[in-house]
PDB file of N, CA and C in Angstrom:
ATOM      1  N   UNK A   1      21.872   5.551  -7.395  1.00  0.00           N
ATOM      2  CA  UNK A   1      22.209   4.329  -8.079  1.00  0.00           C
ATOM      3  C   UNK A   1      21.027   3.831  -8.908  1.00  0.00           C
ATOM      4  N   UNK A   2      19.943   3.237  -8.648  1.00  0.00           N
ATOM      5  CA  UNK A   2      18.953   3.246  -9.288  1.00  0.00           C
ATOM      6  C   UNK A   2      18.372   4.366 -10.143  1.00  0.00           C
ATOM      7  N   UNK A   3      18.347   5.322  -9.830  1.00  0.00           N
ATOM      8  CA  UNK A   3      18.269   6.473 -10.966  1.00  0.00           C
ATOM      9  C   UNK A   3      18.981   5.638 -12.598  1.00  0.00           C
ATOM     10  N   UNK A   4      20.385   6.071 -12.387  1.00  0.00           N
ATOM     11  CA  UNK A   4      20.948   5.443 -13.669  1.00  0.00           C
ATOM     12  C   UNK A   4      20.177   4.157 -14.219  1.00  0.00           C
ATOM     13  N   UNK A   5      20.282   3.135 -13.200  1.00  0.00           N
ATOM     14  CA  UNK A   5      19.964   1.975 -13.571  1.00  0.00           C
ATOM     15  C   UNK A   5      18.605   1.524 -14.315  1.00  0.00           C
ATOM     16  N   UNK A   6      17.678   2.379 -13.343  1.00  0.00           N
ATOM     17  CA  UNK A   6      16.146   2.388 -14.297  1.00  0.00           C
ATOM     18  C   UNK A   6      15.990   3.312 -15.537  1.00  0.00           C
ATOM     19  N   UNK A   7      16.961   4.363 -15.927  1.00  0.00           N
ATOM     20  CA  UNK A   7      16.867   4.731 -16.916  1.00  0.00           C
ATOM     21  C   UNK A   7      17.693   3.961 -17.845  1.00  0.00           C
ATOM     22  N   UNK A   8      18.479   3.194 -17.859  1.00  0.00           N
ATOM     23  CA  UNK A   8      19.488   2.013 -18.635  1.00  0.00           C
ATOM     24  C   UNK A   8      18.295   1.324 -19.345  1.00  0.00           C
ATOM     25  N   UNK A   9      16.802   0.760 -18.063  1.00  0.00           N
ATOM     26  CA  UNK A   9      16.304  -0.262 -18.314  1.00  0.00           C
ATOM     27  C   UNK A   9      14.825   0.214 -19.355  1.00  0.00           C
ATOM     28  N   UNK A  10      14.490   1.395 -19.147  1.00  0.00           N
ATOM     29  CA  UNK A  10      13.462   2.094 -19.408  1.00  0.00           C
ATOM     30  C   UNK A  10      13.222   1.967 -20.883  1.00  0.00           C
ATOM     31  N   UNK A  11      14.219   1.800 -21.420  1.00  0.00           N
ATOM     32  CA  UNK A  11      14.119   1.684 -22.711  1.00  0.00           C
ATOM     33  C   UNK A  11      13.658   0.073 -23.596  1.00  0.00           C
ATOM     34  N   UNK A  12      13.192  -0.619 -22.441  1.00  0.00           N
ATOM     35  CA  UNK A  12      12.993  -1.913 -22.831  1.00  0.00           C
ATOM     36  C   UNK A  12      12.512  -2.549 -22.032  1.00  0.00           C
ATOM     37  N   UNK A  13      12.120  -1.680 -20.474  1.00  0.00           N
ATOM     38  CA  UNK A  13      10.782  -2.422 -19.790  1.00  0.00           C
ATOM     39  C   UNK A  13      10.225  -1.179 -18.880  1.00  0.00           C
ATOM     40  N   UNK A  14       9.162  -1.332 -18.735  1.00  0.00           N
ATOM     41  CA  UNK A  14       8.390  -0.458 -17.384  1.00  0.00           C
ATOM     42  C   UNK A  14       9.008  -0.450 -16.358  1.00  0.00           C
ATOM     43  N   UNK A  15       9.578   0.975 -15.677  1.00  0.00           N
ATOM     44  CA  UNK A  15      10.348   0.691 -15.025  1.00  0.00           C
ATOM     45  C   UNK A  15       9.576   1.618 -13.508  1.00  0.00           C
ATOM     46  N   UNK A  16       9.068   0.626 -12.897  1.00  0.00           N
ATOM     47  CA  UNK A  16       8.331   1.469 -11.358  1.00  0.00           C
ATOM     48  C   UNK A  16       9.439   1.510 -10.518  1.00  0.00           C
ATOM     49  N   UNK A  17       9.088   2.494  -9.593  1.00  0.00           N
ATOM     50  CA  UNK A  17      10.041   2.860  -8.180  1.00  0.00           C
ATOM     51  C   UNK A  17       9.335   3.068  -7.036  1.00  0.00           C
ATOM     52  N   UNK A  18       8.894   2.583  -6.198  1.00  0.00           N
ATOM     53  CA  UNK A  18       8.371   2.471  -4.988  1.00  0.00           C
ATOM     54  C   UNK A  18       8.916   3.081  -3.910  1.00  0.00           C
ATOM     55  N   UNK A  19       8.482   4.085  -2.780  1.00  0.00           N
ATOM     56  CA  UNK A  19       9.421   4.195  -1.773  1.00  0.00           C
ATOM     57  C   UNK A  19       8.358   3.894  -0.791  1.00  0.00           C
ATOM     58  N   UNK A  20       9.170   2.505   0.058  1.00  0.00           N
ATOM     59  CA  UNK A  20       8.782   1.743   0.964  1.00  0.00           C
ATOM     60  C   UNK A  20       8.339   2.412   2.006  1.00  0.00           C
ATOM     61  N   UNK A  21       7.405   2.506   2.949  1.00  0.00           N
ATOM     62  CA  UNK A  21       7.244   2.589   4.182  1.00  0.00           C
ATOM     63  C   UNK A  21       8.168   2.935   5.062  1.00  0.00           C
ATOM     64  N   UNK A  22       8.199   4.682   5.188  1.00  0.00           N
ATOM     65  CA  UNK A  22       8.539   5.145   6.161  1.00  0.00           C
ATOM     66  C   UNK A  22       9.734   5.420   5.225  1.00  0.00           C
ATOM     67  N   UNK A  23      10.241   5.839   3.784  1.00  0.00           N
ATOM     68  CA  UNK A  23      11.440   5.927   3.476  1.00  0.00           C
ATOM     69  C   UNK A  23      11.231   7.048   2.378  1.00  0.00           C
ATOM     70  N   UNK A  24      11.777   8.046   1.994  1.00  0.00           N
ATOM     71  CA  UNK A  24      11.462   8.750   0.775  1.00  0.00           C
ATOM     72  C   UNK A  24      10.061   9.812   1.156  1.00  0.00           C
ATOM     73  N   UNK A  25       9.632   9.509  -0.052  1.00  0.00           N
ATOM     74  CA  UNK A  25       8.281  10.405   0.095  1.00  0.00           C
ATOM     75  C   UNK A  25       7.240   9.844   1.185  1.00  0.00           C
ATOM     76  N   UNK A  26       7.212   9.052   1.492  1.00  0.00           N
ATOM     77  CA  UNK A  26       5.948   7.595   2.009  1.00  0.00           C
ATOM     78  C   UNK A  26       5.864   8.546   3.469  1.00  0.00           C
ATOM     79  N   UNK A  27       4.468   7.581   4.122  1.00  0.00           N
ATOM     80  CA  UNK A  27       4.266   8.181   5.182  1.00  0.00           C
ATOM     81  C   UNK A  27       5.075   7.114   5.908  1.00  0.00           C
ATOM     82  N   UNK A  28       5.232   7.263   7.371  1.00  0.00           N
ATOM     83  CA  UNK A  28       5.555   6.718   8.530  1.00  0.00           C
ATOM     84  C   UNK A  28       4.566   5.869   8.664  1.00  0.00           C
ATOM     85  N   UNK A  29       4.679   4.955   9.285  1.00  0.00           N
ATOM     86  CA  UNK A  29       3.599   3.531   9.506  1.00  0.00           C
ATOM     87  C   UNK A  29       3.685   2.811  10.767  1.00  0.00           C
ATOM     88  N   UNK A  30       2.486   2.799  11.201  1.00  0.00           N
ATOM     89  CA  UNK A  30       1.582   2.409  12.656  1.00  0.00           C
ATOM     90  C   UNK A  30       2.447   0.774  12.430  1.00  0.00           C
ATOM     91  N   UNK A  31       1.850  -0.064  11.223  1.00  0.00           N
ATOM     92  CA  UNK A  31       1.564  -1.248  11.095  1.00  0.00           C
ATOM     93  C   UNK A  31       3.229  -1.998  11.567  1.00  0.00           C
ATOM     94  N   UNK A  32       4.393  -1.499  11.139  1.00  0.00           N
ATOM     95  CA  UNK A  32       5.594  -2.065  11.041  1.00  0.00           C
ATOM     96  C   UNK A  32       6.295  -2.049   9.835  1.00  0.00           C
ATOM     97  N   UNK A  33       7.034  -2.357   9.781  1.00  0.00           N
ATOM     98  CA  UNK A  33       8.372  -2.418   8.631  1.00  0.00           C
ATOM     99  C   UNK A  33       8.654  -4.059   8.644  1.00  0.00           C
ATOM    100  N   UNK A  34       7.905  -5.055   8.655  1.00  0.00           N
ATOM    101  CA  UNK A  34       8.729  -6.170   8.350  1.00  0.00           C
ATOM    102  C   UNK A  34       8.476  -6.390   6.940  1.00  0.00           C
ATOM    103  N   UNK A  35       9.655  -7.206   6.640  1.00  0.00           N
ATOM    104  CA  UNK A  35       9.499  -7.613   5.325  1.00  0.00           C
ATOM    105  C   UNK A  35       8.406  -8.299   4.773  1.00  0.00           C
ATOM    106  N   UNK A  36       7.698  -8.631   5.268  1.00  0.00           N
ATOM    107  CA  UNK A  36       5.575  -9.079   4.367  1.00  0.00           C
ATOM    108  C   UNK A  36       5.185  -8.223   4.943  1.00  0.00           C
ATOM    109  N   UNK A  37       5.592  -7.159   5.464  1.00  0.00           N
ATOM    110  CA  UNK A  37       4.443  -5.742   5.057  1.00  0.00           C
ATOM    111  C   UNK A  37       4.984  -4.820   3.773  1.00  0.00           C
ATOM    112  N   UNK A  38       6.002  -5.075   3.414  1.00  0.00           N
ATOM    113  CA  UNK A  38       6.738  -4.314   2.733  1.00  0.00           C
ATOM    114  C   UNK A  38       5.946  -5.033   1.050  1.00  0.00           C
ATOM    115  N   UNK A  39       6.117  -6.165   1.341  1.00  0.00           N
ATOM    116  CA  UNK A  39       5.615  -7.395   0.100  1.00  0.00           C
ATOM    117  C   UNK A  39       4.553  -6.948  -0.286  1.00  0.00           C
ATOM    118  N   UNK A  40       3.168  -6.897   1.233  1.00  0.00           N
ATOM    119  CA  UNK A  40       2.205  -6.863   0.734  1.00  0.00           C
ATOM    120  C   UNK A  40       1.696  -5.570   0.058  1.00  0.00           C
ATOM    121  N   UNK A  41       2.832  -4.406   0.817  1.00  0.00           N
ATOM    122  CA  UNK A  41       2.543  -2.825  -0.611  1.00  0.00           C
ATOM    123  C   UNK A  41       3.354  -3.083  -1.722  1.00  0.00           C
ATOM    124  N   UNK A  42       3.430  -4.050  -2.151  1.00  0.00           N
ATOM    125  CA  UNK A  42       4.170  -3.875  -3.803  1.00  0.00           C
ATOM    126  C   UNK A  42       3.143  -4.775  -4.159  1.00  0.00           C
ATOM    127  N   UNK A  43       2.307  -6.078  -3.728  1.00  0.00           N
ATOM    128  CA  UNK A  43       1.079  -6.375  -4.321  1.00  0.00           C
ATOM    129  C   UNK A  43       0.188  -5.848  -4.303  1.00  0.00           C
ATOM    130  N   UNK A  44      -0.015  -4.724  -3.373  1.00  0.00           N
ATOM    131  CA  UNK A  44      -1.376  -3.917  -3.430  1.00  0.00           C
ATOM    132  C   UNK A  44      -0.750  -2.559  -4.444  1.00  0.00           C
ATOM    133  N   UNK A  45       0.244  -2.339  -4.682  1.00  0.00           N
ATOM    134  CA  UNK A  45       0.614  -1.303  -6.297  1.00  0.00           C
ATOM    135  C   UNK A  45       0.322  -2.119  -7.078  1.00  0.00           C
ATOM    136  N   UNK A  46       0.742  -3.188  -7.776  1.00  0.00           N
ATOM    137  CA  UNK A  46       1.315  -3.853  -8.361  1.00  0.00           C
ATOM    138  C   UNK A  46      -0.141  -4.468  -8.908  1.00  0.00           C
ATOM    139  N   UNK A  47      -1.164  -4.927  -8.097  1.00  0.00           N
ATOM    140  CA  UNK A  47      -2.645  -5.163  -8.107  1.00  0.00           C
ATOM    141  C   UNK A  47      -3.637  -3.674  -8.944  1.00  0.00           C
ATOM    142  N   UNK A  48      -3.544  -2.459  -7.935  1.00  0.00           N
ATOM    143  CA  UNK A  48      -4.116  -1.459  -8.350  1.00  0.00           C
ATOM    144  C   UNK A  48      -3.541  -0.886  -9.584  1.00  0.00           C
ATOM    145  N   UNK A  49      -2.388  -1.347  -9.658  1.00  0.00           N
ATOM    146  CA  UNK A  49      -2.415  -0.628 -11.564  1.00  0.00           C
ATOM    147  C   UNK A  49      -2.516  -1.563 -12.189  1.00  0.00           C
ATOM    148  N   UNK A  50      -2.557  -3.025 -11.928  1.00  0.00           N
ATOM    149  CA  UNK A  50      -2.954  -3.889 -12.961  1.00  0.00           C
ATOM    150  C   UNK A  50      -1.360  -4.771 -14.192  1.00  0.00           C
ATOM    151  N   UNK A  51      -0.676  -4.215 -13.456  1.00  0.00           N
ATOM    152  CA  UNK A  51       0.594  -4.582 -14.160  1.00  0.00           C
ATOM    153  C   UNK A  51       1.010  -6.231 -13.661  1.00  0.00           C
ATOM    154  N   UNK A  52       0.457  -6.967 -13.360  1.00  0.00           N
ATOM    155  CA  UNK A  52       0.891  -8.340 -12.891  1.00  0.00           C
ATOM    156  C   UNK A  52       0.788  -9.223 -13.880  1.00  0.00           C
ATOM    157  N   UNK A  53       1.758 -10.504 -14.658  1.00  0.00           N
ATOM    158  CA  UNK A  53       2.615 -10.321 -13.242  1.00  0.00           C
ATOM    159  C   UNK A  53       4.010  -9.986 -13.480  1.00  0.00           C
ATOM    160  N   UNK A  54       4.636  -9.434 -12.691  1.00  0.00           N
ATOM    161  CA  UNK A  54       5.894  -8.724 -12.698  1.00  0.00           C
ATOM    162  C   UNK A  54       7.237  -9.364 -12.699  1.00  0.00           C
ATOM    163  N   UNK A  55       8.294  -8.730 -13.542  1.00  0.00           N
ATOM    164  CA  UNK A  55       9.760  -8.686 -13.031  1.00  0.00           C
ATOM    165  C   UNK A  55      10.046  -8.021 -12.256  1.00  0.00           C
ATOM    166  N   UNK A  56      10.608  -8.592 -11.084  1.00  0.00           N
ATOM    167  CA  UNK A  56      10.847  -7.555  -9.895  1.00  0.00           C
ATOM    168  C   UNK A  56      12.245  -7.719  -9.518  1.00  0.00           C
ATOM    169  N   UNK A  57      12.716  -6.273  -9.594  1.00  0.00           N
ATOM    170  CA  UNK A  57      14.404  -6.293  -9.091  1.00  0.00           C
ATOM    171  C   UNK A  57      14.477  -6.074  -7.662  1.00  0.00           C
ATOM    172  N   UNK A  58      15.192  -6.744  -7.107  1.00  0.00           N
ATOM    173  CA  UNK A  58      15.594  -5.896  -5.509  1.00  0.00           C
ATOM    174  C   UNK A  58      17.044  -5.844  -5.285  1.00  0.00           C
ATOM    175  N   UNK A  59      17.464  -4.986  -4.272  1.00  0.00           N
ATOM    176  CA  UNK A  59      19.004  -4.709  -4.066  1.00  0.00           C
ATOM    177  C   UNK A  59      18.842  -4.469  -2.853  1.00  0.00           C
ATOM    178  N   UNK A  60      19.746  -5.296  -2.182  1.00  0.00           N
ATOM    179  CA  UNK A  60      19.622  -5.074  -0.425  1.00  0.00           C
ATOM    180  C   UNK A  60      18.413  -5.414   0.238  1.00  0.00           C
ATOM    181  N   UNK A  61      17.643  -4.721   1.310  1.00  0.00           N
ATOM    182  CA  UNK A  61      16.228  -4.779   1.638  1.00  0.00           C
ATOM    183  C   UNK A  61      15.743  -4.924   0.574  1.00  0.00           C
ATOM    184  N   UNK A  62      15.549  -4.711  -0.581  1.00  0.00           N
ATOM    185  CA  UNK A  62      14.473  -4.643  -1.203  1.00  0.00           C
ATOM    186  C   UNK A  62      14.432  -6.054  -1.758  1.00  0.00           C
ATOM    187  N   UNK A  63      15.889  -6.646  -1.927  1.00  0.00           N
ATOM    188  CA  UNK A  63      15.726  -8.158  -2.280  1.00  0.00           C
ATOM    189  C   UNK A  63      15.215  -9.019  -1.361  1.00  0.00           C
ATOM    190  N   UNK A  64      14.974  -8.964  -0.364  1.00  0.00           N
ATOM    191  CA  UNK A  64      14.434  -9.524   1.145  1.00  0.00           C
ATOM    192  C   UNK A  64      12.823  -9.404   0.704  1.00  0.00           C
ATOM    193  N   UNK A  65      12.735  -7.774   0.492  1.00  0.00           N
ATOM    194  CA  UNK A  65      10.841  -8.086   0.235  1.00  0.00           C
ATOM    195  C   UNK A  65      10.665  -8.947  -1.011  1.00  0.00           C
ATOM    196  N   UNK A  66      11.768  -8.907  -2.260  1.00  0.00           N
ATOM    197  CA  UNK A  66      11.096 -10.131  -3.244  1.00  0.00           C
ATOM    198  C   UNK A  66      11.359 -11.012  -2.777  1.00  0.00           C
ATOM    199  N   UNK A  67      11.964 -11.293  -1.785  1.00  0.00           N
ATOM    200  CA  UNK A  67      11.447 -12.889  -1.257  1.00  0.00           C
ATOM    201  C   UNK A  67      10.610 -12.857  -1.060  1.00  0.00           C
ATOM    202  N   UNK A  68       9.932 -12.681  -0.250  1.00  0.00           N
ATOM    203  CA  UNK A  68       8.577 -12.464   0.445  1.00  0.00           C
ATOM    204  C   UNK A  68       7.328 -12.235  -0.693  1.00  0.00           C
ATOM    205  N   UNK A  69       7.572 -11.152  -1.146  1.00  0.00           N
ATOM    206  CA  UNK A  69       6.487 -11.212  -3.048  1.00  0.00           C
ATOM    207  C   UNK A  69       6.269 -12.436  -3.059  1.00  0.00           C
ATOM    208  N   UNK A  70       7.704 -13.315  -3.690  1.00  0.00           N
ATOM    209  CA  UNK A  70       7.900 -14.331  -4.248  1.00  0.00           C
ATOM    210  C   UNK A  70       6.616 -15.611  -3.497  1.00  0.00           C
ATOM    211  N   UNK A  71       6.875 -15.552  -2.222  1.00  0.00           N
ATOM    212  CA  UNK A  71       6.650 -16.455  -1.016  1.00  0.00           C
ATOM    213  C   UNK A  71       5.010 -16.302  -0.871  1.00  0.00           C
ATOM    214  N   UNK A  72       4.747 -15.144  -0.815  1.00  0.00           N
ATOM    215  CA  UNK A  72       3.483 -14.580  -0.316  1.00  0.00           C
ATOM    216  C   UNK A  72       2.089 -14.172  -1.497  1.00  0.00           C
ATOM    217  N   UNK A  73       2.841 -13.825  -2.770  1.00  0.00           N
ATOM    218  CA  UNK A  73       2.330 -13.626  -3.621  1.00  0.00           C
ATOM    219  C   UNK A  73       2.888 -13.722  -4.920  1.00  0.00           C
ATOM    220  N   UNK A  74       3.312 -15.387  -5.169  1.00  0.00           N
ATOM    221  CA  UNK A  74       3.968 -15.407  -6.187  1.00  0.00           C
ATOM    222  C   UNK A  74       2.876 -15.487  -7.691  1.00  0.00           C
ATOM    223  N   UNK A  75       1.457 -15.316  -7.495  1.00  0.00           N
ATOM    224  CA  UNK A  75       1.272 -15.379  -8.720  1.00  0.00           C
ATOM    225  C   UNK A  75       1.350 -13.681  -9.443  1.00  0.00           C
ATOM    226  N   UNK A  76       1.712 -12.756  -8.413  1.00  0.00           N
ATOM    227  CA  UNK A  76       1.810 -11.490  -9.174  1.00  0.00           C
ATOM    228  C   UNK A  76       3.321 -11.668  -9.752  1.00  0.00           C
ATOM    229  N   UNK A  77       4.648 -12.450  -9.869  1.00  0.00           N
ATOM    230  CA  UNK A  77       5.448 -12.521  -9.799  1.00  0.00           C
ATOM    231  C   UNK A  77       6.152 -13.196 -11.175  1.00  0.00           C
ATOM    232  N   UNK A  78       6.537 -12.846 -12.201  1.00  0.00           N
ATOM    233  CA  UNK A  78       7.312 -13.401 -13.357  1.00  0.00           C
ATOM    234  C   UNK A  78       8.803 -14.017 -12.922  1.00  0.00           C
ATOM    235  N   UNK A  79       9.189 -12.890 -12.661  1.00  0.00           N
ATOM    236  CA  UNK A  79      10.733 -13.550 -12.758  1.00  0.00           C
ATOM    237  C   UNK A  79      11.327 -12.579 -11.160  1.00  0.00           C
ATOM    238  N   UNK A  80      11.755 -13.009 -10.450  1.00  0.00           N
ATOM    239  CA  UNK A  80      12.704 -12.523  -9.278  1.00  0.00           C
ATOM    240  C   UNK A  80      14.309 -11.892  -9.371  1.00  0.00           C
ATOM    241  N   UNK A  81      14.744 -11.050  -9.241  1.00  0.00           N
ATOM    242  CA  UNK A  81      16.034 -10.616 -10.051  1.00  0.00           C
ATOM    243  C   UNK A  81      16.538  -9.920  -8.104  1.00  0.00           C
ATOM    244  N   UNK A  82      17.198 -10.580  -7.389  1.00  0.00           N
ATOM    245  CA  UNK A  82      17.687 -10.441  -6.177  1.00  0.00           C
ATOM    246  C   UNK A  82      19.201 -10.335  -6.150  1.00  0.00           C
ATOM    247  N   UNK A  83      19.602  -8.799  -5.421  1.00  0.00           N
ATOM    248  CA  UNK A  83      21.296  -9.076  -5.476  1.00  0.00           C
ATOM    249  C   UNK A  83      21.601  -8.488  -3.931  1.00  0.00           C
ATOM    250  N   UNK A  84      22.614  -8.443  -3.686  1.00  0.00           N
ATOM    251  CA  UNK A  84      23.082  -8.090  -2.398  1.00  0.00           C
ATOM    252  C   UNK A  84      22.081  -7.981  -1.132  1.00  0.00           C
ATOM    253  N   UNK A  85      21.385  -9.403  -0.901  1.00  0.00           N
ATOM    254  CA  UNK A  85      20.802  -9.416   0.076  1.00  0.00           C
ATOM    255  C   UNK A  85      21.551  -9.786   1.718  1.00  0.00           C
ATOM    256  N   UNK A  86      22.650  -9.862   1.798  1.00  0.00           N
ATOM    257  CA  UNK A  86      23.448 -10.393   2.947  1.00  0.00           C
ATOM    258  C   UNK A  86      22.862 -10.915   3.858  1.00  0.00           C
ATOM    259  N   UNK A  87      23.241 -11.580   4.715  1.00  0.00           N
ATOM    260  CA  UNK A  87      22.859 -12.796   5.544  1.00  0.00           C
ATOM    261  C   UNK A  87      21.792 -12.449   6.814  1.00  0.00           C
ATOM    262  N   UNK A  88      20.825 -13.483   6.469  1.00  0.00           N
ATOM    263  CA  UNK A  88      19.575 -13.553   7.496  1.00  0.00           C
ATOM    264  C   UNK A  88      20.091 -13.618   8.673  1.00  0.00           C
ATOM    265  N   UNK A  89      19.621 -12.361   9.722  1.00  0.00           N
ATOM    266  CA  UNK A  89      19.829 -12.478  11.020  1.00  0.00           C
ATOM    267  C   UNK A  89      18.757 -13.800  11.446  1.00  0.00           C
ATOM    268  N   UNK A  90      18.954 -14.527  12.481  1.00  0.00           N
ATOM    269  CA  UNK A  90      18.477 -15.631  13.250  1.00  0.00           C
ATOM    270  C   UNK A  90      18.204 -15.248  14.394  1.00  0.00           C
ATOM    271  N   UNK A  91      17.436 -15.063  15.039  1.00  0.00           N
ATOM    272  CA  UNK A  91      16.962 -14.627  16.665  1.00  0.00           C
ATOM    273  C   UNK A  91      17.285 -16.090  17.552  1.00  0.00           C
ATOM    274  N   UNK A  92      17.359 -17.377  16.794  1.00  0.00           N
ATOM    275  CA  UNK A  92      17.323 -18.235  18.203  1.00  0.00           C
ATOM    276  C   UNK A  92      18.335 -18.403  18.533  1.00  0.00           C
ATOM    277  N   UNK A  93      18.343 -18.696  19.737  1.00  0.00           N
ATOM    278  CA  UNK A  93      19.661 -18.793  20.340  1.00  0.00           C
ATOM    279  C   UNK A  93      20.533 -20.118  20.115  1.00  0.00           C
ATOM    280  N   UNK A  94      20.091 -21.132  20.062  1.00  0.00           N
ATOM    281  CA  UNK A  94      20.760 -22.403  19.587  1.00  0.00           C
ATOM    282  C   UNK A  94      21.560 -22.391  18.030  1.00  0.00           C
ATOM    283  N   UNK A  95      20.651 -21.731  16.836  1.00  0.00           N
ATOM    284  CA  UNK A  95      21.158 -21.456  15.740  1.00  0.00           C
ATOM    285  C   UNK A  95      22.263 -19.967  16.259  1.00  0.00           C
ATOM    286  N   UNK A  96      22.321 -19.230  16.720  1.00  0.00           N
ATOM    287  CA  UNK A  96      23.473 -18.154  16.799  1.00  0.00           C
ATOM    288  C   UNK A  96      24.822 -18.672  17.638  1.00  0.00           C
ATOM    289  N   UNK A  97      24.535 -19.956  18.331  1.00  0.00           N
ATOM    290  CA  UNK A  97      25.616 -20.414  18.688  1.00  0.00           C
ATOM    291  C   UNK A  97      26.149 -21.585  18.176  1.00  0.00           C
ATOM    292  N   UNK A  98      25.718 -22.140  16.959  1.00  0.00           N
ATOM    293  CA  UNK A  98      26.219 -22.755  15.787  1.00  0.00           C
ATOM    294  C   UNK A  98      26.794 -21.824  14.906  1.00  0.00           C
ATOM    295  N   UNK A  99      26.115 -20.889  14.168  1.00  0.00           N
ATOM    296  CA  UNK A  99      26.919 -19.877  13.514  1.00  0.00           C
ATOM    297  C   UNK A  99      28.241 -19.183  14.114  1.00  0.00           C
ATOM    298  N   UNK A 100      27.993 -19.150  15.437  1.00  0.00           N
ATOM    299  CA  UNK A 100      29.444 -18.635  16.143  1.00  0.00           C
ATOM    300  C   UNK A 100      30.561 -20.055  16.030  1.00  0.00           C
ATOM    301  N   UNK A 101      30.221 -21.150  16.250  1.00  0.00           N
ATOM    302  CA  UNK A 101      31.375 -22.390  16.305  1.00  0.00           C
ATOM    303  C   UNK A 101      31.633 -22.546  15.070  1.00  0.00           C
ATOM    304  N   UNK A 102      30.765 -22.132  14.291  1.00  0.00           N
ATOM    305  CA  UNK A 102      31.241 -22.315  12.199  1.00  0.00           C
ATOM    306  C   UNK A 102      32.263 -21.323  12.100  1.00  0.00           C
ATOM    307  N   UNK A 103      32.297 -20.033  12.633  1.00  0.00           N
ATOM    308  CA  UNK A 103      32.909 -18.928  12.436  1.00  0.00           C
ATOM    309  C   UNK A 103      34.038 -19.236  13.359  1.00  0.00           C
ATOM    310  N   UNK A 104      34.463 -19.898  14.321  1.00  0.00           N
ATOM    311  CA  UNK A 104      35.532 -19.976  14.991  1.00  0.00           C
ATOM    312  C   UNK A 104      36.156 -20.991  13.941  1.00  0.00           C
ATOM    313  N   UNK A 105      35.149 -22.451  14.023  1.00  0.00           N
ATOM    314  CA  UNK A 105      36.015 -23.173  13.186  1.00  0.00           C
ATOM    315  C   UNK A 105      36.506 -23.016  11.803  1.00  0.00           C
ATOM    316  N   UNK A 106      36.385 -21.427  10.881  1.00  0.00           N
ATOM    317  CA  UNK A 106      36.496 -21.153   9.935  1.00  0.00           C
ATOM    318  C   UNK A 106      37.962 -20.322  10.259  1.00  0.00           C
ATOM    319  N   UNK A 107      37.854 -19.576  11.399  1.00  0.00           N
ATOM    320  CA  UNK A 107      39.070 -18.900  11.663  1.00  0.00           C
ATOM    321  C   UNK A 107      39.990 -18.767  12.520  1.00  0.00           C
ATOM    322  N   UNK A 108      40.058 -20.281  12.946  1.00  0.00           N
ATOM    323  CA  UNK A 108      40.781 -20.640  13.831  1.00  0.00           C
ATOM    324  C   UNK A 108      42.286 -21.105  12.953  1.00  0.00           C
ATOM    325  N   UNK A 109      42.615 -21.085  12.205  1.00  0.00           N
ATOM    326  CA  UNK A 109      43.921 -21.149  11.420  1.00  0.00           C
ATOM    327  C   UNK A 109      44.468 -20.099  10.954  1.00  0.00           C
ATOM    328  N   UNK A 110      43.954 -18.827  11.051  1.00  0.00           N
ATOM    329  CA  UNK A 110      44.066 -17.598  10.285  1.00  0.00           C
ATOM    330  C   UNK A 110      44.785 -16.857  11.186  1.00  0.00           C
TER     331      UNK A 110
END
């Protein structure tokens, strides 16, 4: 999918491709996979070639780490372009049992 898409765009911006930690070519990683570790290797590319500051696309995970860019290092950051990021899991337990009574009271007529 991106294949096509960065060659669509190539013709009218620099178009980098990153493969994240532990995905593609990349090595496996001691440190973790959360999303501000993911952030902080697209500011440390993004730094070492000197290209800042950036339009950054994300799709899925990858729109999750431009949050985080955004959050963590927004002066490398021009414009944010985020699509199909679907909904933040919540670990606490008080918020997952509000989201469950929203979801009953959403489909309790259905």
């Amino acid at each position: 999918m991106f294949d096509d898409f960065a060659l669509k765009m190539s013709d009218k911006w620099h178009v980098y491709a990153m493969d994240t930690r532990g995905c593609g070519d990349s090595d496996w990683s001691r440190d973790g996979y959360s999303v501000q570790a993911f952030a902080s290797d697209v500011a440390a590319f993004v730094q070492k070639l000197g290209i800042y500051p950036i339009n950054y696309f994300g799709h899925s995970q990858a729109s999750r780490v431009g949050m985080a860019l955004g959050a963590y290092y927004g002066q490398m950051v021009n414009r944010l372009i985020l699509g199909d990021y679907g909904p933040f899991p919540d670990p606490s337990p008080k918020d997952k049992a509000t989201a469950m009574q929203r979801l009953f009271q959403r489909t309790d007529g259905l």
